[in-house]
C-alpha atoms as a PDB file:
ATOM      1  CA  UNK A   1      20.443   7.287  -7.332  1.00  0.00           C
ATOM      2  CA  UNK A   2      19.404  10.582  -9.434  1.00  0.00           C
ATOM      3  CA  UNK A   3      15.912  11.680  -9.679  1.00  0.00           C
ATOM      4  CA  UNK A   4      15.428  10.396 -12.506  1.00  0.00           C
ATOM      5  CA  UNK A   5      16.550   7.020 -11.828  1.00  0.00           C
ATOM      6  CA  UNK A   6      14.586   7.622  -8.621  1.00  0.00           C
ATOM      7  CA  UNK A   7      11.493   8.633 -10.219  1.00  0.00           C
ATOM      8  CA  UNK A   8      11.376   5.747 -12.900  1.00  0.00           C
ATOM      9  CA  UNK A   9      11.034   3.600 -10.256  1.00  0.00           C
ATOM     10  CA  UNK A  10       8.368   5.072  -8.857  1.00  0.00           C
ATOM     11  CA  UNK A  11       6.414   4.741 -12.025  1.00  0.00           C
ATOM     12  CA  UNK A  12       7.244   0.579 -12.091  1.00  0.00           C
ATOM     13  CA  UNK A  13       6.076   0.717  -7.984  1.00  0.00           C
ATOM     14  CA  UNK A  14       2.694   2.552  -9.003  1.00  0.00           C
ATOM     15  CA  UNK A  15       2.094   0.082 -11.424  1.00  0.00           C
ATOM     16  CA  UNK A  16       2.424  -2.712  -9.321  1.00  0.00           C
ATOM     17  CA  UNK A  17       0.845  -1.279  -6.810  1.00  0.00           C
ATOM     18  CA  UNK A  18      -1.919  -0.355  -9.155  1.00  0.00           C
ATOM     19  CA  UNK A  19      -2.467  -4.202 -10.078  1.00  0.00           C
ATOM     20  CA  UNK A  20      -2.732  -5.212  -6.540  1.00  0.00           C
ATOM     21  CA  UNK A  21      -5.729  -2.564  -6.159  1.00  0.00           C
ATOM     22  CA  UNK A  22      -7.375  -3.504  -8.637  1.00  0.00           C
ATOM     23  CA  UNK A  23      -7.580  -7.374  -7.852  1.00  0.00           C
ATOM     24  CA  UNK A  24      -8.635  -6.085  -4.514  1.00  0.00           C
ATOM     25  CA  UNK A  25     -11.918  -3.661  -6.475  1.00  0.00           C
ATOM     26  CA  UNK A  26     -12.454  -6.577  -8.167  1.00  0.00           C
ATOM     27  CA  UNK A  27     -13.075  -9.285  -5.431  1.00  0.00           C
ATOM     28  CA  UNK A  28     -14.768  -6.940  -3.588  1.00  0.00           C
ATOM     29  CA  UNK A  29     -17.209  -6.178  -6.214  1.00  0.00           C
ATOM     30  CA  UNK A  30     -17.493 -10.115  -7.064  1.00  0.00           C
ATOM     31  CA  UNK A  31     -18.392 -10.887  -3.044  1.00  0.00           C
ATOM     32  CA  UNK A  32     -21.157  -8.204  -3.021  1.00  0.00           C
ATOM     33  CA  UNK A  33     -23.094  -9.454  -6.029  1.00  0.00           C
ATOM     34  CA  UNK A  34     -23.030 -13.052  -4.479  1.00  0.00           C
ATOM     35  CA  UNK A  35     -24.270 -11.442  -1.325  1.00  0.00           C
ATOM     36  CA  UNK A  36     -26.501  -9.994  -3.323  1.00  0.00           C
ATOM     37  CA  UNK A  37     -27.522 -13.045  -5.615  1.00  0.00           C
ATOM     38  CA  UNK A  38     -28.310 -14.849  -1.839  1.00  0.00           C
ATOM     39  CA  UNK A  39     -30.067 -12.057  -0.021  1.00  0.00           C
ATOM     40  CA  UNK A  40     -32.650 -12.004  -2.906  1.00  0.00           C
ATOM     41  CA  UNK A  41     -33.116 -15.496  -3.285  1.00  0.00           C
ATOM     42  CA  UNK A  42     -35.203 -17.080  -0.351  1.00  0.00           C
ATOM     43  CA  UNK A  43     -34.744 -20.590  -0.958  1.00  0.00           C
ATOM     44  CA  UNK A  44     -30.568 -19.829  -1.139  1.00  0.00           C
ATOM     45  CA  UNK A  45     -31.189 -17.540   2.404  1.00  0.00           C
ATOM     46  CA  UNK A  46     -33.444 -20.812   4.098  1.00  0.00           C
ATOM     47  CA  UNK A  47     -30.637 -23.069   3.530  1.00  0.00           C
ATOM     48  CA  UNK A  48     -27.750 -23.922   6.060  1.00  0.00           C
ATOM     49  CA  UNK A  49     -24.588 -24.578   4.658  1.00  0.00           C
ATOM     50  CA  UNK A  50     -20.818 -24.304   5.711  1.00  0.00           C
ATOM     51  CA  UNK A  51     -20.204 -22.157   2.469  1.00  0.00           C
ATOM     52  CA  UNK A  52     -21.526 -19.006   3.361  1.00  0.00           C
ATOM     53  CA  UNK A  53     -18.882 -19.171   6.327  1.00  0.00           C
ATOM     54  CA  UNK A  54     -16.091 -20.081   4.198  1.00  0.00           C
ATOM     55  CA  UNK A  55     -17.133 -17.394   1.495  1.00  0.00           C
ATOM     56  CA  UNK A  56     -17.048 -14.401   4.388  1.00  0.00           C
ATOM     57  CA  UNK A  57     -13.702 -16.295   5.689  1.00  0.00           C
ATOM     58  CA  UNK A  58     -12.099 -16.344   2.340  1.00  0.00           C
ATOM     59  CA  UNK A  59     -13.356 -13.077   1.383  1.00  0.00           C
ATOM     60  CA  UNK A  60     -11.750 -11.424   4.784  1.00  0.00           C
ATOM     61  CA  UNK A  61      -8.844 -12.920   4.752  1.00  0.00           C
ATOM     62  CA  UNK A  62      -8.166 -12.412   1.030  1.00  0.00           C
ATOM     63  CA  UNK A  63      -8.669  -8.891   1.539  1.00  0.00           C
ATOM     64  CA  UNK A  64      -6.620  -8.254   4.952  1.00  0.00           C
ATOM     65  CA  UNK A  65      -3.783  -9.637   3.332  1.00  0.00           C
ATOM     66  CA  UNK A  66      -4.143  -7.695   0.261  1.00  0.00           C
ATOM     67  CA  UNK A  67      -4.792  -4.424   2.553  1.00  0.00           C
ATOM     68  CA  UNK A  68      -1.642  -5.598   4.785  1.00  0.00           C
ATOM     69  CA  UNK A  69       0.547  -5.789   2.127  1.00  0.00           C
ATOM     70  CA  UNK A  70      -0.055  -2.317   0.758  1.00  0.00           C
ATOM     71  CA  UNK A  71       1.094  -0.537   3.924  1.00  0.00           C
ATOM     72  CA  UNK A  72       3.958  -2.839   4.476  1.00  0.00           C
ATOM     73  CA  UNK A  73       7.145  -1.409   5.871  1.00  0.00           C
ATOM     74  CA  UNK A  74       9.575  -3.821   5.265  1.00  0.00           C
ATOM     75  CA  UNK A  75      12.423  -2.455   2.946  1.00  0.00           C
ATOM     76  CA  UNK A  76      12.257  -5.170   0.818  1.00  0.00           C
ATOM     77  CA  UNK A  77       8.897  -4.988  -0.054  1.00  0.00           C
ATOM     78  CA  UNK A  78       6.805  -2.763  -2.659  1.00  0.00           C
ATOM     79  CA  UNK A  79       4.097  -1.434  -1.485  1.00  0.00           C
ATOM     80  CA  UNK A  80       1.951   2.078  -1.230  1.00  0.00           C
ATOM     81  CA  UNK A  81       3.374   3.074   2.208  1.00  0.00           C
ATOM     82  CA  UNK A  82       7.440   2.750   0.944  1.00  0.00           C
ATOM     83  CA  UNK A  83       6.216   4.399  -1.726  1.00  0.00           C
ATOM     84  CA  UNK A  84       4.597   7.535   0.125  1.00  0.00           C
ATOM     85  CA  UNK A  85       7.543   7.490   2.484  1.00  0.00           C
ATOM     86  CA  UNK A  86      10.199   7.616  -0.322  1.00  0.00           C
ATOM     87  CA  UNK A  87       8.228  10.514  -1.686  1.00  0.00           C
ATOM     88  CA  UNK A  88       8.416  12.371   1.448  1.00  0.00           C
ATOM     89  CA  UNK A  89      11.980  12.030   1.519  1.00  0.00           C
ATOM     90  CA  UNK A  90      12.340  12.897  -1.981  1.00  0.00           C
ATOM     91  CA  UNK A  91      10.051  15.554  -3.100  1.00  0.00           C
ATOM     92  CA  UNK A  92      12.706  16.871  -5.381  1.00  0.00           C
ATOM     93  CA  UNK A  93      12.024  13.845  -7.858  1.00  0.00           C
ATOM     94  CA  UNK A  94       8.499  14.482  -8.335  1.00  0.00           C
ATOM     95  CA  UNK A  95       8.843  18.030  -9.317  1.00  0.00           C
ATOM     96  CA  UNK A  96       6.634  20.350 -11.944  1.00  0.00           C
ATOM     97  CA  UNK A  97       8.956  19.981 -14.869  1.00  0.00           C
ATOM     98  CA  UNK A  98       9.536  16.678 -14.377  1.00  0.00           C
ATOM     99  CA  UNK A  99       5.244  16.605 -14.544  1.00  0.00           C
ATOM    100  CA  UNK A 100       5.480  18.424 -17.784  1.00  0.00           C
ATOM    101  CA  UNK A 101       7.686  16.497 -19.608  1.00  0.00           C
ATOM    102  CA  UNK A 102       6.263  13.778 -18.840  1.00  0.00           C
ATOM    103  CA  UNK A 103       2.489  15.367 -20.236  1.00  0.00           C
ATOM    104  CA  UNK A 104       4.410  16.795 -23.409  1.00  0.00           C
ATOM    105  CA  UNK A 105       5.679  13.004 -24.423  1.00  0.00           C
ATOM    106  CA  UNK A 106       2.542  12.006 -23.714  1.00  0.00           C
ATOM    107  CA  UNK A 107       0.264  14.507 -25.647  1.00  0.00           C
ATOM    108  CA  UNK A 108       2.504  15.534 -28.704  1.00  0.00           C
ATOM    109  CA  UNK A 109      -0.614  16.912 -30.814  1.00  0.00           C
ATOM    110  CA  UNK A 110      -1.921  18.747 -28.253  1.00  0.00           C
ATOM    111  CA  UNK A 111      -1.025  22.772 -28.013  1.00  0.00           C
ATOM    112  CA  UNK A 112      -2.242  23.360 -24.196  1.00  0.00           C
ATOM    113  CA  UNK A 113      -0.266  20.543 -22.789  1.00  0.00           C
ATOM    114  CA  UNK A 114       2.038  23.066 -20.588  1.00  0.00           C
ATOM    115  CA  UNK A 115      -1.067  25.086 -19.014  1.00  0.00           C
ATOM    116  CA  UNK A 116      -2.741  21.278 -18.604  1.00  0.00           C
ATOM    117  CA  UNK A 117       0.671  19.880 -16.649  1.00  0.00           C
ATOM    118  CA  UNK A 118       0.200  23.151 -14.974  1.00  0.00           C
ATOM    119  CA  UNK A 119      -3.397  23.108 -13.636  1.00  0.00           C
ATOM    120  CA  UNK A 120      -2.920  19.482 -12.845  1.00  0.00           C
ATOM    121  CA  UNK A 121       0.226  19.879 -10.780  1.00  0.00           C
ATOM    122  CA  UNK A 122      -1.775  22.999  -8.995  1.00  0.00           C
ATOM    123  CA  UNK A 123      -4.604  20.729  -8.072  1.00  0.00           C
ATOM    124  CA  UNK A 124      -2.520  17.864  -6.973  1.00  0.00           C
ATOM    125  CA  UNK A 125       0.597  19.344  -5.236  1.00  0.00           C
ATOM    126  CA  UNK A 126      -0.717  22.655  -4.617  1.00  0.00           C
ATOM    127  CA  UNK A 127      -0.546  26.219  -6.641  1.00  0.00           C
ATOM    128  CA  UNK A 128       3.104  27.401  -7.953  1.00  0.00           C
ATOM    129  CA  UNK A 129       4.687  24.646  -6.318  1.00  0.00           C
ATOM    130  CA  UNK A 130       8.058  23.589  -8.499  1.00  0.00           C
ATOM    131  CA  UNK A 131       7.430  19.792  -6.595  1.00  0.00           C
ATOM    132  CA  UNK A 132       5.388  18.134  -3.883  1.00  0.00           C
ATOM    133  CA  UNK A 133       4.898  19.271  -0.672  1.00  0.00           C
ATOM    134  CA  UNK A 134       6.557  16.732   1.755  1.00  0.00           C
ATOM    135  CA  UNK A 135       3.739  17.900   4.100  1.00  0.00           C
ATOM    136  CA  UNK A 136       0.849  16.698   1.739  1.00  0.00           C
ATOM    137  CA  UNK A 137       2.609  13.220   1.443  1.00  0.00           C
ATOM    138  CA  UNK A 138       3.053  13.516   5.187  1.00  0.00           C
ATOM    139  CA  UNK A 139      -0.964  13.601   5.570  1.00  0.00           C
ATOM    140  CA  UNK A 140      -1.335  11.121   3.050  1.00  0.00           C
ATOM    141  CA  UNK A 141       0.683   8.647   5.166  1.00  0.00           C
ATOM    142  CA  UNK A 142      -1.091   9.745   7.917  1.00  0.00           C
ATOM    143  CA  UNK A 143      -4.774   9.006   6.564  1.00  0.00           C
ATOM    144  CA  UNK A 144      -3.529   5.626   5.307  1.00  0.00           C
ATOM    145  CA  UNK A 145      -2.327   4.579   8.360  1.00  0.00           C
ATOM    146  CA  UNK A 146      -5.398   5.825  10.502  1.00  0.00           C
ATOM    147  CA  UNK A 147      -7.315   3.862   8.149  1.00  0.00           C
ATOM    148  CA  UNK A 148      -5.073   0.274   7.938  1.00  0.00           C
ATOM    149  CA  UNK A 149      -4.582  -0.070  11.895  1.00  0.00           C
ATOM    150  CA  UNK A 150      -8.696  -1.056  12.228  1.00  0.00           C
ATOM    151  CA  UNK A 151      -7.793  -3.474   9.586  1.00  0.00           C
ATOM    152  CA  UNK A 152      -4.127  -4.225  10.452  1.00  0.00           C
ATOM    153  CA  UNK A 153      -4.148  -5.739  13.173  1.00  0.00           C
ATOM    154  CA  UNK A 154      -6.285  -8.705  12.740  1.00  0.00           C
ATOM    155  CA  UNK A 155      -4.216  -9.743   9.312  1.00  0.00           C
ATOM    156  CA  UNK A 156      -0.606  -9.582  12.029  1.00  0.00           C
ATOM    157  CA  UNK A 157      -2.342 -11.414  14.727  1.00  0.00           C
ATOM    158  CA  UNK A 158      -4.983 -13.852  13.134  1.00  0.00           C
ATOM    159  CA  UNK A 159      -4.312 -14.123   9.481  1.00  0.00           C
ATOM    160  CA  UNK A 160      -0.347 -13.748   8.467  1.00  0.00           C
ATOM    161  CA  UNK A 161       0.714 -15.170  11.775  1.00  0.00           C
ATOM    162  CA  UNK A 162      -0.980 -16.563  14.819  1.00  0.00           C
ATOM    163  CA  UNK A 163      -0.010 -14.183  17.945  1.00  0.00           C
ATOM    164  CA  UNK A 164      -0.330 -15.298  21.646  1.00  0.00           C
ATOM    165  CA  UNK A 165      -1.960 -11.857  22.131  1.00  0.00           C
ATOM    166  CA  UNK A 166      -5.888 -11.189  20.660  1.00  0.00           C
ATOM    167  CA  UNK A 167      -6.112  -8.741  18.493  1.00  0.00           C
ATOM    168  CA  UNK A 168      -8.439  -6.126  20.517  1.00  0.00           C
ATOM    169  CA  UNK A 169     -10.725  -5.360  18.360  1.00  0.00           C
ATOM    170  CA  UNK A 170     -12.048  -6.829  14.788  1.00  0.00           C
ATOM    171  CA  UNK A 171     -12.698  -4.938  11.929  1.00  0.00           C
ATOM    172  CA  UNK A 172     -16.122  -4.804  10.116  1.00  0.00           C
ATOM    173  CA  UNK A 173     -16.763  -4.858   6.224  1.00  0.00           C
ATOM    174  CA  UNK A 174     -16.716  -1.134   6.816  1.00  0.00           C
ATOM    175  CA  UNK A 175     -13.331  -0.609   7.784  1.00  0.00           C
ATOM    176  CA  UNK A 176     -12.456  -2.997   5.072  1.00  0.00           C
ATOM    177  CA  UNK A 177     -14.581  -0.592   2.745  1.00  0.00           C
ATOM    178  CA  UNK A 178     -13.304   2.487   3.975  1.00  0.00           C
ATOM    179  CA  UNK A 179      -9.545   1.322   4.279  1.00  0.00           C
ATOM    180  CA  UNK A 180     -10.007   0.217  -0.041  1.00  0.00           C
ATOM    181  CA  UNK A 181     -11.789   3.459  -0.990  1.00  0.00           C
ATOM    182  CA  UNK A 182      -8.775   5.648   0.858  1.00  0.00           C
ATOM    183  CA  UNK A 183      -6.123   3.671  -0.730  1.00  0.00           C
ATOM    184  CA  UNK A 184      -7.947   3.497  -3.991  1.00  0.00           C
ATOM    185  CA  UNK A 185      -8.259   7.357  -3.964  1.00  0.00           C
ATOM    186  CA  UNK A 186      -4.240   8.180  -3.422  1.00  0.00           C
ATOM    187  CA  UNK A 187      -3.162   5.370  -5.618  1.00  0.00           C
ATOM    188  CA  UNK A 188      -5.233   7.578  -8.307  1.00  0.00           C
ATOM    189  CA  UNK A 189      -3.827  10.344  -7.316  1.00  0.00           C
ATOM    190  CA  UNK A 190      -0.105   9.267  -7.286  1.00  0.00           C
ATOM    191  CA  UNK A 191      -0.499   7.299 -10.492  1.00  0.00           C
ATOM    192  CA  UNK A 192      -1.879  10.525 -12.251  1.00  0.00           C
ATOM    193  CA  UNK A 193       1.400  12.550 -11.297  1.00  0.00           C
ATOM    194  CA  UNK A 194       3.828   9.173 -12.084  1.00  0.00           C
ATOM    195  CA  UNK A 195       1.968   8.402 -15.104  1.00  0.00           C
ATOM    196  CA  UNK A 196       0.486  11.074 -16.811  1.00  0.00           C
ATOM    197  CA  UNK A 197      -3.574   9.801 -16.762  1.00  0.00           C
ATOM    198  CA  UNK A 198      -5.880   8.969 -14.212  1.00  0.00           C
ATOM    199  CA  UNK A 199      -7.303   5.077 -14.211  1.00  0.00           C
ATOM    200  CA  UNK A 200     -10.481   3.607 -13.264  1.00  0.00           C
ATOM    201  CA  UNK A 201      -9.839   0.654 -10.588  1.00  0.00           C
ATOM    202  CA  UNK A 202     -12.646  -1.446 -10.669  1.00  0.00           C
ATOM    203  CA  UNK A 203     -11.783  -3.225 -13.806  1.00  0.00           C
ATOM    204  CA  UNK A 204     -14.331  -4.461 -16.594  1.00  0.00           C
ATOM    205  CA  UNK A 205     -14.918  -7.788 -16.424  1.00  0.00           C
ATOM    206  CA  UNK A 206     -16.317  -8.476 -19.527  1.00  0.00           C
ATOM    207  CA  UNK A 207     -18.663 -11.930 -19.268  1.00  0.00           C
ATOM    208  CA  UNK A 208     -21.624 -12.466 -17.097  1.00  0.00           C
ATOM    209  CA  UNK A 209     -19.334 -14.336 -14.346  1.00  0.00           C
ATOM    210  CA  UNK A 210     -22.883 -14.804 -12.404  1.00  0.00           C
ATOM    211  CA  UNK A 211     -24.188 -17.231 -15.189  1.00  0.00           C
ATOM    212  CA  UNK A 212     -22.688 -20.002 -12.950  1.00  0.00           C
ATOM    213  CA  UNK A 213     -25.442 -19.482 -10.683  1.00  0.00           C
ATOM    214  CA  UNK A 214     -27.646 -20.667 -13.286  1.00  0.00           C
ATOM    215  CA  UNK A 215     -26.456 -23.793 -14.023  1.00  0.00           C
ATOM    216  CA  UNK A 216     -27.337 -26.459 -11.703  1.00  0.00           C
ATOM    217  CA  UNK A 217     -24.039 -28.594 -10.276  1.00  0.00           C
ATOM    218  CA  UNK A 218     -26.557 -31.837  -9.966  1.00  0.00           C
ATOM    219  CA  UNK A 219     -29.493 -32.984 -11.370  1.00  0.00           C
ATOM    220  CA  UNK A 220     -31.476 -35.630 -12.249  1.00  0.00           C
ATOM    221  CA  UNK A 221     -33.106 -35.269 -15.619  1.00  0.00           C
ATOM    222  CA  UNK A 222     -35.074 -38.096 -17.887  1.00  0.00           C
ATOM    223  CA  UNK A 223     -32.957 -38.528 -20.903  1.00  0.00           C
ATOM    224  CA  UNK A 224     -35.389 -36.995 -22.984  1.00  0.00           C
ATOM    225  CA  UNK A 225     -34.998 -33.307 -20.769  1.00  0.00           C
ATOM    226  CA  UNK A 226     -31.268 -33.762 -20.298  1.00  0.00           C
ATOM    227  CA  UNK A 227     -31.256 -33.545 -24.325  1.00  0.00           C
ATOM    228  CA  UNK A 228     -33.432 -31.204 -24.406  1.00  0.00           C
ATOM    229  CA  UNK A 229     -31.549 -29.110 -21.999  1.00  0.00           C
ATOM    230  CA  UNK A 230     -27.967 -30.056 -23.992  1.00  0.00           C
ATOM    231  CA  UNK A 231     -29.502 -28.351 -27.176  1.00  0.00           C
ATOM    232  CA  UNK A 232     -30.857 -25.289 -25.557  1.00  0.00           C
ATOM    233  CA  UNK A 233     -27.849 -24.531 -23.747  1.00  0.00           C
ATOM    234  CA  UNK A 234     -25.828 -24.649 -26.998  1.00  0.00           C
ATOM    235  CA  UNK A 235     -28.164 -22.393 -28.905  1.00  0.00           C
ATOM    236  CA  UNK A 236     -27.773 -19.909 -25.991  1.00  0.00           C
ATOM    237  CA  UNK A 237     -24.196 -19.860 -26.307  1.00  0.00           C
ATOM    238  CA  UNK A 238     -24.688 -18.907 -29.910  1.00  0.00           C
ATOM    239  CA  UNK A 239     -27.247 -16.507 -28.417  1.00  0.00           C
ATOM    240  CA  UNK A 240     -29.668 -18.203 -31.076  1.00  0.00           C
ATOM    241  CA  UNK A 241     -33.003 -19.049 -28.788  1.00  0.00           C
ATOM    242  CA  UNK A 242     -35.776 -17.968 -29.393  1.00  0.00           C
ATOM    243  CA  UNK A 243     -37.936 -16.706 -26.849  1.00  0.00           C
ATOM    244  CA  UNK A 244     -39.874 -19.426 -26.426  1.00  0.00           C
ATOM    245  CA  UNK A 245     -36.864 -21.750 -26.189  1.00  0.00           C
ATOM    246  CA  UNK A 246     -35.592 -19.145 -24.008  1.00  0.00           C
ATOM    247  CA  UNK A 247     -38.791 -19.595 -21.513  1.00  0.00           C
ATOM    248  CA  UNK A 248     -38.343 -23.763 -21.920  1.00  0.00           C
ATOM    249  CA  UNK A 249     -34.667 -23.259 -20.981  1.00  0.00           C
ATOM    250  CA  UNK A 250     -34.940 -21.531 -17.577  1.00  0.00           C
ATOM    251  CA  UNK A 251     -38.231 -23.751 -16.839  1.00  0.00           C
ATOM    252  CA  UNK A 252     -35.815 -26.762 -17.500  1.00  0.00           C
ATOM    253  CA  UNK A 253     -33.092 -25.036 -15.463  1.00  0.00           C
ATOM    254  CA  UNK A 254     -35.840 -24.173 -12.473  1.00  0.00           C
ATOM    255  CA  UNK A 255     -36.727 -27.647 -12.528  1.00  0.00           C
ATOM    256  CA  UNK A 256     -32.836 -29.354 -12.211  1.00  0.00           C
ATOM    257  CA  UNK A 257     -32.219 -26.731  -9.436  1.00  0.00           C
ATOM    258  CA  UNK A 258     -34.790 -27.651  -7.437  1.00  0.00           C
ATOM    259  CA  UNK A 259     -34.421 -31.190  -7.397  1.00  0.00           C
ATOM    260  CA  UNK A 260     -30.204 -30.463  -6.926  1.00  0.00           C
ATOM    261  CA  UNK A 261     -31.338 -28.310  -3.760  1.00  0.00           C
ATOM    262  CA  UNK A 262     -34.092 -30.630  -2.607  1.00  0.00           C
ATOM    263  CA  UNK A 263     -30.866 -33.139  -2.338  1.00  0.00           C
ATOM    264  CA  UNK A 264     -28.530 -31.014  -0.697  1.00  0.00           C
ATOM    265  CA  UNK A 265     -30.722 -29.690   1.688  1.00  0.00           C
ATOM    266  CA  UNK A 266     -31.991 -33.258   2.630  1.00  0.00           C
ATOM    267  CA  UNK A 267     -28.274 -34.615   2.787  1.00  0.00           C
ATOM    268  CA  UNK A 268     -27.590 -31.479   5.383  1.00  0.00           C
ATOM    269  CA  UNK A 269     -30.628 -32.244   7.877  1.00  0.00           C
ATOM    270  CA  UNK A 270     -29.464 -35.887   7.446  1.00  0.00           C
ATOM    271  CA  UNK A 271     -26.111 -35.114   8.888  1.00  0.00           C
ATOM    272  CA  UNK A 272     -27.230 -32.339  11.430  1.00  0.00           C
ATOM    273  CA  UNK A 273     -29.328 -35.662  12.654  1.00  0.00           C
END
């Protein structure tokens, strides 16, 4: 394989790598708010239920695997680690020029595109270097493998497969936190030299996901209110209410919640006996 060849797959691996990252910024950012949504809300904090144990358990275990599989070794896989150790054996590929050209197909208008490819490539692989240093991929590996063992280890034993041995210690959202942020901060980095641009990875998400929360899964309505209700909720998707219709809606949608919860939380006593 020449360089080249070598270095254009690289820039599909990022990519995909990239992807996985991001889904992982994302549900991370989507567990906090609902964390957030039930630490604020009393009546949601005062009542039992079996979800908020299965939303921690999902949320864990979706994000050990996703973790796991970014510092996978297997040769078959793709992940950040196979990446980082086929740089280290390959510095060669990801070399200055290489870095330039890549800038100068990017940035045709642009007249300061060589001294940009060359202040980048200082501040990323160090100053005058004609490629990588093996030794700053070495540390790289070596900070993303300090971080993914507190997190690691729980996914082999617990998650992925079910080990005779206990995993001997269990990580906290912290070491989930601080294991993301790392990767998140080399993937940016390695992207920017395989790519050309740097890339935000918490992505946009572009409708109020929370409005769910609003909207009441049971109720029991007169006819008249359930109209009502119908109407109001169609005029807001039109964003056409006015703001007293906009005061009558979330009275109407206080009032079905709290008969939905009075329900559910009398259904959950009833079975705790």
């Amino acid at each position: 394989m020449t360089d080249e060849e070598r270095f254009q797959r690289w820039q599909q691996w990022i990519e995909e790598i990239c992807n996985q990252v991001t889904s992982l910024f994302a549900f991370r950012h989507i567990y906090k708010v609902v964390r957030q949504i039930v630490v604020s809300n009393p009546r949601l904090r005062e009542t039992p239920s079996i979800f908020w144990w299965w939303l921690d358990y999902a949320y864990g275990t979706t994000m050990l695997i996703g973790l796991r599989r970014l510092v996978d070794r297997n040769e078959k896989a793709i992940s950040l680690y196979r990446l980082l150790d086929d740089i280290r054996k390959h510095p060669e590929a990801l070399s200055r020029e290489r870095y330039r050209r890549l800038l100068e197909s990017l940035r045709k208008q642009q007249d300061d595109v060589v001294q940009t490819a060359n202040a980048v490539f200082d501040e990323l692989c160090g100053r005058g270097k004609p490629h990588i240093d093996p030794k700053s991929v070495d540390e790289d590996l070596t900070r993303l493998d300090e971080a993914a063992r507190k997190v690691q280890e729980l996914a082999d034993k617990r998650v992925a497969h079910y080990d005779q041995k206990s995993p001997q210690s269990l990580p906290t959202h912290k070491d989930i936190d601080e294991c993301l942020d790392l990767i998140g901060k080399i993937v940016r980095k390695y992207h920017r030299l395989m790519k050309g641009g740097d890339i935000t990875l918490m992505p946009v998400i572009a409708d109020d996901w929370t409005a769910i929360f609003k909207i009441p899964w049971q109720w029991k309505l007169t006819p008249e209110q359930q109209e009502r209700l119908t109407a109001l909720l169609q005029k807001s998707k039109r964003e056409a209410l006015t703001p007293e219709e906009a005061v009558e809606l979330d009275a109407l949608i206080d009032e079905a919640y709290d008969i939905a919860l009075a329900k559910a939380r009398a259904e959950w006593m009833a079975k705790r006996g």
